[in-house]
N, C-alpha and C. Protein backbone atom coordinates (compact mmCIF):
# COMPACT_ATOMS: atom_id res chain seq x y z
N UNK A 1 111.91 100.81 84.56
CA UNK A 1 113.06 99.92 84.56
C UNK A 1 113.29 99.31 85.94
N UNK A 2 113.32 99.85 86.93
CA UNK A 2 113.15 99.60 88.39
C UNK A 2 112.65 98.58 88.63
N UNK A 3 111.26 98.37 88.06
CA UNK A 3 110.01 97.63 88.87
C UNK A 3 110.34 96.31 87.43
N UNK A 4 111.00 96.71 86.42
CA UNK A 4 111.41 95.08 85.88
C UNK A 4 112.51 94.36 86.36
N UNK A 5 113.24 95.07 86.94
CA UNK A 5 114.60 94.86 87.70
C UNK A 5 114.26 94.10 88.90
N UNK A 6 113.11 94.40 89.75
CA UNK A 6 112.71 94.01 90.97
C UNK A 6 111.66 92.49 90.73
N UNK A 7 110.96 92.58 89.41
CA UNK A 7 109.97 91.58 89.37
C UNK A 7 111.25 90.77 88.49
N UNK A 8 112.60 91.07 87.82
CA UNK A 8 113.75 89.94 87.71
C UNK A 8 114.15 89.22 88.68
N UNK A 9 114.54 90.18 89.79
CA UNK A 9 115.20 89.26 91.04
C UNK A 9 114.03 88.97 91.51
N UNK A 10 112.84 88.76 91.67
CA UNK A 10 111.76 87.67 92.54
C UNK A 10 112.11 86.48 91.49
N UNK A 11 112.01 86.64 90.00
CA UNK A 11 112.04 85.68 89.44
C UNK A 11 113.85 84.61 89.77
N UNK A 12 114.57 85.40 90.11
CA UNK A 12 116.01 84.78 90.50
C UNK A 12 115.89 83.64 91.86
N UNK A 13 115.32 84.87 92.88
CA UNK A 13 114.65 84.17 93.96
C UNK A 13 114.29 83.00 93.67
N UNK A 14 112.78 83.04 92.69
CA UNK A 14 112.20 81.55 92.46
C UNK A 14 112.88 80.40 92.02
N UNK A 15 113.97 80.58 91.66
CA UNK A 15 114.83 79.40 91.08
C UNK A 15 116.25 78.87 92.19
N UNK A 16 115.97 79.74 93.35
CA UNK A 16 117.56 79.50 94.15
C UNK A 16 116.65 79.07 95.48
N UNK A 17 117.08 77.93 96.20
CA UNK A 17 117.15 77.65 97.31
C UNK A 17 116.19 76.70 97.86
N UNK A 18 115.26 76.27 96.84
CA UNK A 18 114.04 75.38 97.30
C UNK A 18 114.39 74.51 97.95
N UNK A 19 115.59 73.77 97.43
CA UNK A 19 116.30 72.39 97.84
C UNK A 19 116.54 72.28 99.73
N UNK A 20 116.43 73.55 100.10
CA UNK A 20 116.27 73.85 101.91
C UNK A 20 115.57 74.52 102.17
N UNK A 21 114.17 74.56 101.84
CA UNK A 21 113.25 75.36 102.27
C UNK A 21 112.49 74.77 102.75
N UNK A 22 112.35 74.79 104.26
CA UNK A 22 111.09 74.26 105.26
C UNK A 22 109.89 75.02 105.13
N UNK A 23 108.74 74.57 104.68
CA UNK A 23 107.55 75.37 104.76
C UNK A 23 106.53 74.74 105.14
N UNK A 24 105.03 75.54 105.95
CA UNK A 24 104.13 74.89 106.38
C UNK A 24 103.58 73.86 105.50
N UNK A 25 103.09 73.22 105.53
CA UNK A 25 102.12 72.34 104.31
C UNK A 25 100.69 72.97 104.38
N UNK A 26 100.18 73.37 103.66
CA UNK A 26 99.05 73.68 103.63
C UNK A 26 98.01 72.84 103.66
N UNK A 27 96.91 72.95 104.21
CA UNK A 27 95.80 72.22 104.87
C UNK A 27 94.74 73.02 104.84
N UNK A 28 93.89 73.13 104.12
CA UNK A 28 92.78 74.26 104.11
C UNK A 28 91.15 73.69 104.40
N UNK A 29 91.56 72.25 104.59
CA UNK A 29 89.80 71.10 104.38
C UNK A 29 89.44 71.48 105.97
N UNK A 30 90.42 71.29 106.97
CA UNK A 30 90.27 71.06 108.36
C UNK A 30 89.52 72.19 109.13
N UNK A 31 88.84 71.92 109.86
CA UNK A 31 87.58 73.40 110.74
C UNK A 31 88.72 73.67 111.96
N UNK A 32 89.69 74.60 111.39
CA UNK A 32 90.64 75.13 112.69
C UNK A 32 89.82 76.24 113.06
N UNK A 33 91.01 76.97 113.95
CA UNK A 33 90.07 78.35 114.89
C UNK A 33 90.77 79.36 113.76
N UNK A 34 91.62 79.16 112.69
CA UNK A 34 91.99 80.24 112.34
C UNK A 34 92.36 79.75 110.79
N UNK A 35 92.12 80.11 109.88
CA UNK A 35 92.62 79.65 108.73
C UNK A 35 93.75 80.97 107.81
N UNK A 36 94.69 80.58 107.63
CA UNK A 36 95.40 81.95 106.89
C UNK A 36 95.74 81.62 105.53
N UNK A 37 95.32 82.33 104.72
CA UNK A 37 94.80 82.68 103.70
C UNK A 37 95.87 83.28 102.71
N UNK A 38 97.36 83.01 102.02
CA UNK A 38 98.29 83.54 101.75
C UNK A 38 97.91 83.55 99.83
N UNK A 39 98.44 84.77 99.74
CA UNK A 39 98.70 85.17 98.03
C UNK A 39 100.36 85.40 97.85
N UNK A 40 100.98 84.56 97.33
CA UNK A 40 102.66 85.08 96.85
C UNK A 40 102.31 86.21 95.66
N UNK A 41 104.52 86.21 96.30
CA UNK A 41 104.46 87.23 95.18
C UNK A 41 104.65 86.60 93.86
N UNK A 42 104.97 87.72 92.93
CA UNK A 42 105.09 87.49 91.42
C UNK A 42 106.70 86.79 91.38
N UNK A 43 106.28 85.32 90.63
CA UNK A 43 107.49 84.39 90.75
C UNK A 43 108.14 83.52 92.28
N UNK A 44 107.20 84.01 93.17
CA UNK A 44 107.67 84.00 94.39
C UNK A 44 107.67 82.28 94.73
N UNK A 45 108.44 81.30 95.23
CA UNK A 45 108.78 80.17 95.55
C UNK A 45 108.14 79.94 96.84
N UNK A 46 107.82 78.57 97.39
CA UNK A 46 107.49 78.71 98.59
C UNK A 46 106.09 78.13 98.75
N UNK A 47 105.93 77.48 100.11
CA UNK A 47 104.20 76.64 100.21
C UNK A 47 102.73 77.81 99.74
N UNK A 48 103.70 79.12 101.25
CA UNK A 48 102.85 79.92 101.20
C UNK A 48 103.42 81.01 100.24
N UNK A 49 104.98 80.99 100.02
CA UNK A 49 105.83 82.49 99.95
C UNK A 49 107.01 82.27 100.71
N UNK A 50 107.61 82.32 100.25
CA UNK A 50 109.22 82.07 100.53
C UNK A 50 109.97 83.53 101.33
N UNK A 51 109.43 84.11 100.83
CA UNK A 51 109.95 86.13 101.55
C UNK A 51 108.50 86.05 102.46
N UNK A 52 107.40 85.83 102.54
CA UNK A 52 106.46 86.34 103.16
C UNK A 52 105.33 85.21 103.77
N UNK A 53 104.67 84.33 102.65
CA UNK A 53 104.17 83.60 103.52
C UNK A 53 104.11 83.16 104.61
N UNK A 54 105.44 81.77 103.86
CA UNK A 54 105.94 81.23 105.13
C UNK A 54 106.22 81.45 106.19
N UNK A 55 107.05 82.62 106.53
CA UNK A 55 107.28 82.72 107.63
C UNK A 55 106.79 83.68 108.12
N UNK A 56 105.43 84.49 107.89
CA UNK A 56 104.32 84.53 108.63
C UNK A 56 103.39 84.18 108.94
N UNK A 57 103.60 82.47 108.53
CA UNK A 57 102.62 81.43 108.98
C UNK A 57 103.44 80.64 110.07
N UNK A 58 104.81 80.84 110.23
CA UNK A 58 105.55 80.31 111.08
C UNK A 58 105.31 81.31 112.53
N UNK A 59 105.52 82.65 112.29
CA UNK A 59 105.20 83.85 113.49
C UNK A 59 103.87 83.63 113.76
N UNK A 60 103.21 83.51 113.19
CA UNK A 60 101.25 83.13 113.68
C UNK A 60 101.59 82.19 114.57
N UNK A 61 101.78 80.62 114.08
CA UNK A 61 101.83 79.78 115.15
C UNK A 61 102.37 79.80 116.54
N UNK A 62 103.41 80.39 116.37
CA UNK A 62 104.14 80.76 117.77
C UNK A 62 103.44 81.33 118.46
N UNK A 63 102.39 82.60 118.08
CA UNK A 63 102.13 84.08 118.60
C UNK A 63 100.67 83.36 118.96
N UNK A 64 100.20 82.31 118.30
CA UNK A 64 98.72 81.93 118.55
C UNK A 64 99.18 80.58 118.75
N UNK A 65 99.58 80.19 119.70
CA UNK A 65 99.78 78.92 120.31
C UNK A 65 98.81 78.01 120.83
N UNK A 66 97.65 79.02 121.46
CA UNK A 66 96.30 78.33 121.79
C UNK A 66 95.19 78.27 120.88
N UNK A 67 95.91 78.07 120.02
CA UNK A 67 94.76 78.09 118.91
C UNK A 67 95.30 77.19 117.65
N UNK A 68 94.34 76.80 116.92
CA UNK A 68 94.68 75.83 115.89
C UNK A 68 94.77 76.82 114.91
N UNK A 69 95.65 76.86 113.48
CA UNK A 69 95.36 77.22 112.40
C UNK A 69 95.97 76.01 111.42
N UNK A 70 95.01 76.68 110.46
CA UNK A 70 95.41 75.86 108.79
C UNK A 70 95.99 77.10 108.16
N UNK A 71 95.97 76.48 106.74
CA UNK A 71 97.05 77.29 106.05
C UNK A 71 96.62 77.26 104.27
N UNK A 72 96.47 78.28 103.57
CA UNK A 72 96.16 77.83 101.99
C UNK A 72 96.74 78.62 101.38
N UNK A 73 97.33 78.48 100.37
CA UNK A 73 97.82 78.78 99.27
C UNK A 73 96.93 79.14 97.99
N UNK A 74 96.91 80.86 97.69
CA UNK A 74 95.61 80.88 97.13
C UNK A 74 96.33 80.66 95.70
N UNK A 75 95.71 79.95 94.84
CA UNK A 75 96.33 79.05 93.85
C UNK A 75 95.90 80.08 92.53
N UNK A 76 96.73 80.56 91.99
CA UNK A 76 96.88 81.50 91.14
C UNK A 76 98.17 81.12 90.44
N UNK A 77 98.15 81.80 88.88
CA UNK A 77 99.67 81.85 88.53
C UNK A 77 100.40 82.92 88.93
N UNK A 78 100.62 83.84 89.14
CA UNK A 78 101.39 84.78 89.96
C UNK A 78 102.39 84.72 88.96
N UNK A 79 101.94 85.24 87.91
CA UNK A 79 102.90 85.95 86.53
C UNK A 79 102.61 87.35 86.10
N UNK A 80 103.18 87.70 84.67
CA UNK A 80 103.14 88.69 84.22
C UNK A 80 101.97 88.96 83.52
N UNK A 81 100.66 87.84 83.58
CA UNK A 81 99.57 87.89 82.35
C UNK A 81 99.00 88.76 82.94
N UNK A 82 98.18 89.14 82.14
CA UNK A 82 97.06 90.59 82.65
C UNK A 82 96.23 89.78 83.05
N UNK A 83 95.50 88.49 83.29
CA UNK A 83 94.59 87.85 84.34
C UNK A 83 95.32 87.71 85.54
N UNK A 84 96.39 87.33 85.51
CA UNK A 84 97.14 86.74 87.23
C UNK A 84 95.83 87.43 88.49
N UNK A 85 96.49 88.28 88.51
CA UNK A 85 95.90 88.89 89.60
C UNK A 85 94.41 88.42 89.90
N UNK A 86 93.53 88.59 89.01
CA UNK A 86 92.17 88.52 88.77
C UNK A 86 92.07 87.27 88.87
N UNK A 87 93.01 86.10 88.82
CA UNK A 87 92.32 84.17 89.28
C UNK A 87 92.74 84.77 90.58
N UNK A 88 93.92 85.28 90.90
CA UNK A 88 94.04 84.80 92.83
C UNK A 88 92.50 85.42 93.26
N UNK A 89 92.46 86.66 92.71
CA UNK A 89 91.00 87.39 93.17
C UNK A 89 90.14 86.25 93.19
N UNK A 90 89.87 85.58 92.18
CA UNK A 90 88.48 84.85 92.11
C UNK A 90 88.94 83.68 93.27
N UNK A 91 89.85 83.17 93.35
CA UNK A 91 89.80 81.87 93.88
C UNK A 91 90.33 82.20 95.64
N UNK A 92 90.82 83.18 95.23
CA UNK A 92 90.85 83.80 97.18
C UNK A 92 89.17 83.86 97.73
N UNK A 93 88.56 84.28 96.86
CA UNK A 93 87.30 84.71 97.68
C UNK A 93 86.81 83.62 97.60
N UNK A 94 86.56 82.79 96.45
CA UNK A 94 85.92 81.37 96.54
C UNK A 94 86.16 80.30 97.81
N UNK A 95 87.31 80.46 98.26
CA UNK A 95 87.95 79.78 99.28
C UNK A 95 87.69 80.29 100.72
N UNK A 96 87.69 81.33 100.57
CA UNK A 96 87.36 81.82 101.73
C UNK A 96 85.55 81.39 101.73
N UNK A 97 84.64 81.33 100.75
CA UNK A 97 82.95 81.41 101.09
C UNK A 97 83.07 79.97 101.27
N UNK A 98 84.03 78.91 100.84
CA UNK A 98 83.80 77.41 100.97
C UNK A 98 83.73 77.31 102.29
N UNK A 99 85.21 77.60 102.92
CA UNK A 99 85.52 77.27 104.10
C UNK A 99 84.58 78.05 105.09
N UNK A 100 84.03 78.65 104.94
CA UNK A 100 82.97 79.79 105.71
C UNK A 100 81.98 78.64 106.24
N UNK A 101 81.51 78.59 104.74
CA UNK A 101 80.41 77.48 105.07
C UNK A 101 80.52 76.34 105.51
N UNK A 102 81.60 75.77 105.44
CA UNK A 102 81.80 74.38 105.89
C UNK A 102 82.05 74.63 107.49
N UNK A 103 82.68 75.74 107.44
CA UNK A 103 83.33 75.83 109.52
C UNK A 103 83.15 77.00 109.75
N UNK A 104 81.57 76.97 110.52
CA UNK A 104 81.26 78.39 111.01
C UNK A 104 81.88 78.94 111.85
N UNK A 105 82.53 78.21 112.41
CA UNK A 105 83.70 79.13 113.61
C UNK A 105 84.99 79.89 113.15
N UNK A 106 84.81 79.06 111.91
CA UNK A 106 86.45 79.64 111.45
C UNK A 106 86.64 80.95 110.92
N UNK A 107 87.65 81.85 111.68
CA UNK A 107 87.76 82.92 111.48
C UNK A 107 89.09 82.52 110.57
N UNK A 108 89.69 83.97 109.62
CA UNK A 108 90.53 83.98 108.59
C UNK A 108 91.77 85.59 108.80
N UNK A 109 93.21 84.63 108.56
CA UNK A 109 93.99 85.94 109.03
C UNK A 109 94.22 85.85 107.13
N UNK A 110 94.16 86.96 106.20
CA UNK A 110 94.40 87.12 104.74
C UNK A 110 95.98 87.70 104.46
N UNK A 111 96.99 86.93 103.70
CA UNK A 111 98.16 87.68 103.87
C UNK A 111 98.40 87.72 102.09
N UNK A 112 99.05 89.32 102.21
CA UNK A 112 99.37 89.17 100.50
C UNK A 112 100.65 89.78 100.09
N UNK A 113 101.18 89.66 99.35
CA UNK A 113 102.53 89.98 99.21
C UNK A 113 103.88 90.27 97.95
N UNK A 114 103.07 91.75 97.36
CA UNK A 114 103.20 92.10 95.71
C UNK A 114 102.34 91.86 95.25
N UNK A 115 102.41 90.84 93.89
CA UNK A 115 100.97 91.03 93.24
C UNK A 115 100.13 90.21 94.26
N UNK A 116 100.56 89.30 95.39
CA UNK A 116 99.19 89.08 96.09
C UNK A 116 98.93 89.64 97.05
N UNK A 117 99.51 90.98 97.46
CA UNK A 117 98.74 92.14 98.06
C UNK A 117 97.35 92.60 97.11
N UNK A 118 97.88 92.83 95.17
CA UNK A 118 96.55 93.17 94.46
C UNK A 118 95.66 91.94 94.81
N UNK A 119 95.82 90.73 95.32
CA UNK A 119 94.82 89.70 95.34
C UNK A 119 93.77 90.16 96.22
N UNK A 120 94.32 90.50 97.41
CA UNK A 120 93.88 90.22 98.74
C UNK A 120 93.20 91.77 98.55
N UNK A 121 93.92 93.11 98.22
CA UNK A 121 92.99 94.14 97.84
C UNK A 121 91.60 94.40 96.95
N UNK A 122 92.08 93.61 96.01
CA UNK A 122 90.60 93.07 95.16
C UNK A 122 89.44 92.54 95.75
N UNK A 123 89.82 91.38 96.76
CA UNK A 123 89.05 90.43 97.43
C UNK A 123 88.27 91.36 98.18
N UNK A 124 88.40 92.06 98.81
CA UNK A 124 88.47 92.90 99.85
C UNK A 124 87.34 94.58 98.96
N UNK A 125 87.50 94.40 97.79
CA UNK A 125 86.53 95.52 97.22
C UNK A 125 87.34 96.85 96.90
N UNK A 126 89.01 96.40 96.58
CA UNK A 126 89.84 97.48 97.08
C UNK A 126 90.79 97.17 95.18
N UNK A 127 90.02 98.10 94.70
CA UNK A 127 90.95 97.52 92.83
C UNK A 127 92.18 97.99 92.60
N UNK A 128 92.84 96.97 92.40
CA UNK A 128 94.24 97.24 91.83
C UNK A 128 94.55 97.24 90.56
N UNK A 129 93.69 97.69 89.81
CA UNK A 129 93.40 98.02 88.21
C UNK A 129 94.59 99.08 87.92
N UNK A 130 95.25 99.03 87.71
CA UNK A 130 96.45 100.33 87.15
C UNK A 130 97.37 100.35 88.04
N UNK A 131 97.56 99.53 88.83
CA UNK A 131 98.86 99.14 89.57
C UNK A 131 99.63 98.34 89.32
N UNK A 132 101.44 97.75 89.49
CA UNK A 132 101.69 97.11 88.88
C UNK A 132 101.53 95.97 89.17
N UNK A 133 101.00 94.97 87.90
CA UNK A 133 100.48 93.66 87.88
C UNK A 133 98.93 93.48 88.99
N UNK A 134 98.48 94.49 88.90
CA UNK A 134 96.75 94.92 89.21
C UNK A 134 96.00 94.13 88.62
N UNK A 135 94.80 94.14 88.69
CA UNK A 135 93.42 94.10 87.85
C UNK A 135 92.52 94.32 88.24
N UNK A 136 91.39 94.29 87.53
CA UNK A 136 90.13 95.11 87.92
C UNK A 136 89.31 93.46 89.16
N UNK A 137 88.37 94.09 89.53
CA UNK A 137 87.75 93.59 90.74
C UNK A 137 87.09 92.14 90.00
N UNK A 138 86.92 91.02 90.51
CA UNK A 138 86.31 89.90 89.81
C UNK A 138 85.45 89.16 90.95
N UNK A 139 85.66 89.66 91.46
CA UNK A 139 85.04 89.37 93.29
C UNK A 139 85.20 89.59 94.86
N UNK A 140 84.48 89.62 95.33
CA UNK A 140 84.70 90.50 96.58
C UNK A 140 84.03 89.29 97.81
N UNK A 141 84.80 89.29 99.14
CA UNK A 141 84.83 88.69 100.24
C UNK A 141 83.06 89.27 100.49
N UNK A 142 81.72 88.66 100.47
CA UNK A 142 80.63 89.16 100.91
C UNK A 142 80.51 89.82 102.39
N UNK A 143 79.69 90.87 102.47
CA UNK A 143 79.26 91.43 103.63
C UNK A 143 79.18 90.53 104.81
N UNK A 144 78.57 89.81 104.41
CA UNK A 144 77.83 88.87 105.67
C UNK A 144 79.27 88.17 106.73
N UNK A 145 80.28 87.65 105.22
CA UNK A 145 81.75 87.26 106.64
C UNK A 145 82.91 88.47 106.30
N UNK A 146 82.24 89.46 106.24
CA UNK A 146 83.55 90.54 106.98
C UNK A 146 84.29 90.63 108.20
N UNK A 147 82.95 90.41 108.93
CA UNK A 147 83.16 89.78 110.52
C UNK A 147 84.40 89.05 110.70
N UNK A 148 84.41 87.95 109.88
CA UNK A 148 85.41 86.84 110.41
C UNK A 148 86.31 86.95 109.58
N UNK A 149 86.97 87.92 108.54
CA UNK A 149 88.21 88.25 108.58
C UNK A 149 89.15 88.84 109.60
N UNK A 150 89.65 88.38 110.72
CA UNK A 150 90.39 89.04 111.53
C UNK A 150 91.82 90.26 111.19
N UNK A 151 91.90 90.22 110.58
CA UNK A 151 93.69 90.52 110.29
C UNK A 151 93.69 90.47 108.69
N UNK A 152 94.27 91.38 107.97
CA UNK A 152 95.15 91.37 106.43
C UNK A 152 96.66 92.04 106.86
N UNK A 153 97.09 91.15 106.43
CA UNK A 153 98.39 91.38 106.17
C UNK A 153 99.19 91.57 104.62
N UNK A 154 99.47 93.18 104.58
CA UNK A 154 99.84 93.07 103.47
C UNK A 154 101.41 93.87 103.06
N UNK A 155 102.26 93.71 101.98
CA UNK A 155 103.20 93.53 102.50
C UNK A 155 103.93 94.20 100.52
N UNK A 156 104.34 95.32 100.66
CA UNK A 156 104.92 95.65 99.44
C UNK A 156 103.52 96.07 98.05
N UNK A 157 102.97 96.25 98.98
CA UNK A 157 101.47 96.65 98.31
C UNK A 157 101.40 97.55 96.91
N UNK A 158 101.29 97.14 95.50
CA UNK A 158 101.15 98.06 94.86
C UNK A 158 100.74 99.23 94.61
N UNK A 159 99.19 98.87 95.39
CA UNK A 159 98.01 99.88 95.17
C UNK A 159 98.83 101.46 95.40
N UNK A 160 99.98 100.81 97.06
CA UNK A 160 100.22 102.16 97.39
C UNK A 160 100.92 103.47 96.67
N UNK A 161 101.60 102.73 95.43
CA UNK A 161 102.19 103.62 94.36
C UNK A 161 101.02 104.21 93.55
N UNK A 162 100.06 103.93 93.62
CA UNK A 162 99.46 104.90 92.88
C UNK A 162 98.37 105.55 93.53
N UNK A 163 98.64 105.82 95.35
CA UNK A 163 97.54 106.91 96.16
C UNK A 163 96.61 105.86 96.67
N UNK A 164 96.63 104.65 96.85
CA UNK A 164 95.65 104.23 97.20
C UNK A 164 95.84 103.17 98.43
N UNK A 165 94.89 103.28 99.02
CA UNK A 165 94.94 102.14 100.06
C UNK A 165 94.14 101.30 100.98
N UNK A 166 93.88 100.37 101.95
CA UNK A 166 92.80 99.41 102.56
C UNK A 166 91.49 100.55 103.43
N UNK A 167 90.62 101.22 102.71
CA UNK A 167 90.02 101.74 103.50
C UNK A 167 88.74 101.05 103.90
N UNK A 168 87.35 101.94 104.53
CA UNK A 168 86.65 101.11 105.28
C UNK A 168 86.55 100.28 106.19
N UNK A 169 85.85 99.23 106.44
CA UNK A 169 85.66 98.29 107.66
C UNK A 169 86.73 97.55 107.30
N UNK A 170 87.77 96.89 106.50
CA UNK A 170 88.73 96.34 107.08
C UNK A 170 90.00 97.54 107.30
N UNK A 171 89.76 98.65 107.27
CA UNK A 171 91.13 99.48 107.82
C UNK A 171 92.00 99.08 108.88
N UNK A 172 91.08 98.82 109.89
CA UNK A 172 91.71 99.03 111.54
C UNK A 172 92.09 97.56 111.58
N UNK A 173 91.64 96.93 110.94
CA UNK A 173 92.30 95.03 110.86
C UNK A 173 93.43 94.80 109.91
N UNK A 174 93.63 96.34 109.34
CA UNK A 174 94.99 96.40 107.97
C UNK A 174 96.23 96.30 108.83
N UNK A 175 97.28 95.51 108.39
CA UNK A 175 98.87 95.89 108.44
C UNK A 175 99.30 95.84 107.06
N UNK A 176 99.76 96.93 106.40
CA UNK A 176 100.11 97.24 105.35
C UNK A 176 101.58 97.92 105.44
N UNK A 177 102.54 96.95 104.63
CA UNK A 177 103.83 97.90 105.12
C UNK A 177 104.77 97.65 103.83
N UNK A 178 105.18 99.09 103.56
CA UNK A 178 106.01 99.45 101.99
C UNK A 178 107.37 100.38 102.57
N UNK A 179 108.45 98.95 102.69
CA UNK A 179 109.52 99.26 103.04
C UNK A 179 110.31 100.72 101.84
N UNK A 180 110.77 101.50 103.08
CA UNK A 180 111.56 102.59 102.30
C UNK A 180 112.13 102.44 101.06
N UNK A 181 111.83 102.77 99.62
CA UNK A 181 112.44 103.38 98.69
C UNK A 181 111.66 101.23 97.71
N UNK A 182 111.27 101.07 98.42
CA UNK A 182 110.27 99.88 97.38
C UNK A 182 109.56 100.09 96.11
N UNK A 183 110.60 100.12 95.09
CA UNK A 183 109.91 100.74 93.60
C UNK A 183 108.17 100.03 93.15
N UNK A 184 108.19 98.83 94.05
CA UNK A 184 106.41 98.27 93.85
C UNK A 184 105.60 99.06 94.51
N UNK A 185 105.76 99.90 95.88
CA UNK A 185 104.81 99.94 96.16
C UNK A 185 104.74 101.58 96.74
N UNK A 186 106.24 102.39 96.54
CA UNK A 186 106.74 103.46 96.94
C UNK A 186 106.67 104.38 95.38
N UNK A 187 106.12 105.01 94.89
CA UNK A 187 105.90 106.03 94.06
C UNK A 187 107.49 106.58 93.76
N UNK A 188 108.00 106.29 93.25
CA UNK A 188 109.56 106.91 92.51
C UNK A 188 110.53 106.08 93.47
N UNK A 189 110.25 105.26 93.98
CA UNK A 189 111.20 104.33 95.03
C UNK A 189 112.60 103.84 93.79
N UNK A 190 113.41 103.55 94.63
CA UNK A 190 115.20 103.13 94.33
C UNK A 190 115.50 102.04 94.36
N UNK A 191 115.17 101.44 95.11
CA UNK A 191 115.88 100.41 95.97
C UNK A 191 115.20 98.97 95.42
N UNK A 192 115.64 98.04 94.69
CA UNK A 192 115.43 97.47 94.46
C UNK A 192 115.04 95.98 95.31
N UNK A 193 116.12 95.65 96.26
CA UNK A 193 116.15 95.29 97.14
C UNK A 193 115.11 95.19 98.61
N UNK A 194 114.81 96.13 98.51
CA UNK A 194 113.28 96.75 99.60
C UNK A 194 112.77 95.92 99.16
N UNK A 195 112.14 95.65 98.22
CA UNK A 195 110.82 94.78 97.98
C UNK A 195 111.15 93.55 98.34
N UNK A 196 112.60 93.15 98.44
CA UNK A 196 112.90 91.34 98.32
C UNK A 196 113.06 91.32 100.55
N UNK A 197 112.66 92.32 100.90
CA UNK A 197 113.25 92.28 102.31
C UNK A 197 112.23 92.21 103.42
N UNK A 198 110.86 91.39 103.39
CA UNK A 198 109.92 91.64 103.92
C UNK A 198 110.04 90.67 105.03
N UNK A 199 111.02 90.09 104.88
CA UNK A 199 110.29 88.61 105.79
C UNK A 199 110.74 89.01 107.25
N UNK A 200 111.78 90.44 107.37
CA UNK A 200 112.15 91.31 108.34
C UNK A 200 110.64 91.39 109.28
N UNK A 201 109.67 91.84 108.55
CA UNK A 201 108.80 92.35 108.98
C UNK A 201 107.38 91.02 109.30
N UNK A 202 107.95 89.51 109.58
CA UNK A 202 106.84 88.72 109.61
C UNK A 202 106.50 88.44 111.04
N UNK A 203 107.35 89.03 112.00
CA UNK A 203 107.07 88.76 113.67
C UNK A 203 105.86 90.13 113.92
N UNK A 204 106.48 91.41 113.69
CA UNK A 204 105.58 92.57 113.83
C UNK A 204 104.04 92.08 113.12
N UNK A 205 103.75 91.91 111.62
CA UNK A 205 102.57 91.04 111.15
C UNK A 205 101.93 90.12 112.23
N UNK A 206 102.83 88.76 112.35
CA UNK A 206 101.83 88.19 113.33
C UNK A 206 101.35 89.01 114.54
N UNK A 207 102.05 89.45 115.11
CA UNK A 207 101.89 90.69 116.72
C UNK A 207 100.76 90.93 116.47
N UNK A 208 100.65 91.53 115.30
CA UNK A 208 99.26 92.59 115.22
C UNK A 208 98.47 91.88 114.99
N UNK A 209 98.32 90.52 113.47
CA UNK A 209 97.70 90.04 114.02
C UNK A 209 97.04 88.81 114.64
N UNK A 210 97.85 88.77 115.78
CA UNK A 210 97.48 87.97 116.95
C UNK A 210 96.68 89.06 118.08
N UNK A 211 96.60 90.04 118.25
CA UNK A 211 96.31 91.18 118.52
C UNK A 211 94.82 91.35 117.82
N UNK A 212 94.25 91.18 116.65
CA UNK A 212 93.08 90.95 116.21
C UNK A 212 92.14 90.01 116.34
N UNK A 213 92.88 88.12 116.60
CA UNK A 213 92.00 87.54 116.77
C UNK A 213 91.01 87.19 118.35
């Protein structure tokens, strides 16, 4: 009951406030030094993410001032279907091997946030199959540009309710953070509210990683 209560108010969220919402424009064609790579949440409003994207595409720029970035919106429906998860999967990684190839310099900060934390965990070789609004793996970021993922940022993470989390070679490039009593991503969590409260946490995200690239 919790976690329908919590994926209600994202959906409340999505319908209040667009009418003043400044957000980056996304630009994903251009060979910047940094491209960031955002998955919203479920119902979530916003270029990148209205609680999370955005305005940790706003803290990047500040924090990486000498440096160019773009910005994409990994284009998924970010609903209740049992595929959701599994298009951001496919089309996060697709986007990331385009832009690879087109701009060998370009390194990638990945941000996800609820069900597009399961995006960005999937991408990554990390299944969110039995988590809420999960799915099983449909593609994975290849070996060869692990390298040039700098930074994941992830943010209300499902996986973590059920024991699991970013291990391997992207560990030490993880910021993963599941505010106290967050029924998405906290195992018997309360607080409904926790989950809608991340954007607290989008200056610390960039820090770290600006700190990676």
């Amino acid at each position: 009951m919790r976690i329908r209560l919590c994926l209600a108010a994202l959906s409340l969220v999505g319908g209040a406030g667009l009418a003043t919402l400044s957000a980056p424009a996304a630009s994903a064609a251009a060979c910047t030094d940094i491209d960031v790579v955002a998955a919203r949440g479920t119902f979530e409003p916003g270029t990148l993410g209205f609680i999370v994207g955005d305005p940790v595409y706003s803290a990047l720029q500040k924090k990486l001032s000498g440096k160019s970035l773009s910005s994409y919106a990994v284009n998924y429906p970010a609903d209740l279907s049992l595929t959701s998860a599994a298009q951001g999967n496919a089309d996060l990684v697709n986007h990331v091997r385009s832009q690879a190839a087109a701009c060998p310099n370009q390194r990638f900060v990945l941000v996800g946030y609820s069900q597009g934390a399961n995006v960005v965990d999937n991408s990554l070789g990390i299944s969110s199959d039995g988590a809420v609004v999960g799915s099983r793996i449909v593609a994975t970021i290849p070996a060869a540009l692990e390298p040039r993922v700098s930074a994941v940022l992830l943010f209300g993470n499902p996986i973590r309710a059920i024991g699991r989390s970013v291990t391997g070679t992207y560990q030490s490039r993880t910021f993963d953070v599941c505010a106290k009593g967050d029924p998405i991503c906290e195992s018997g969590g309360n607080d409904v509210g926790a989950h809608l409260g991340y954007t607290a946490n989008a200056d610390a995200a960039a820090t770290f990683a600006a700190g990676k690239v």
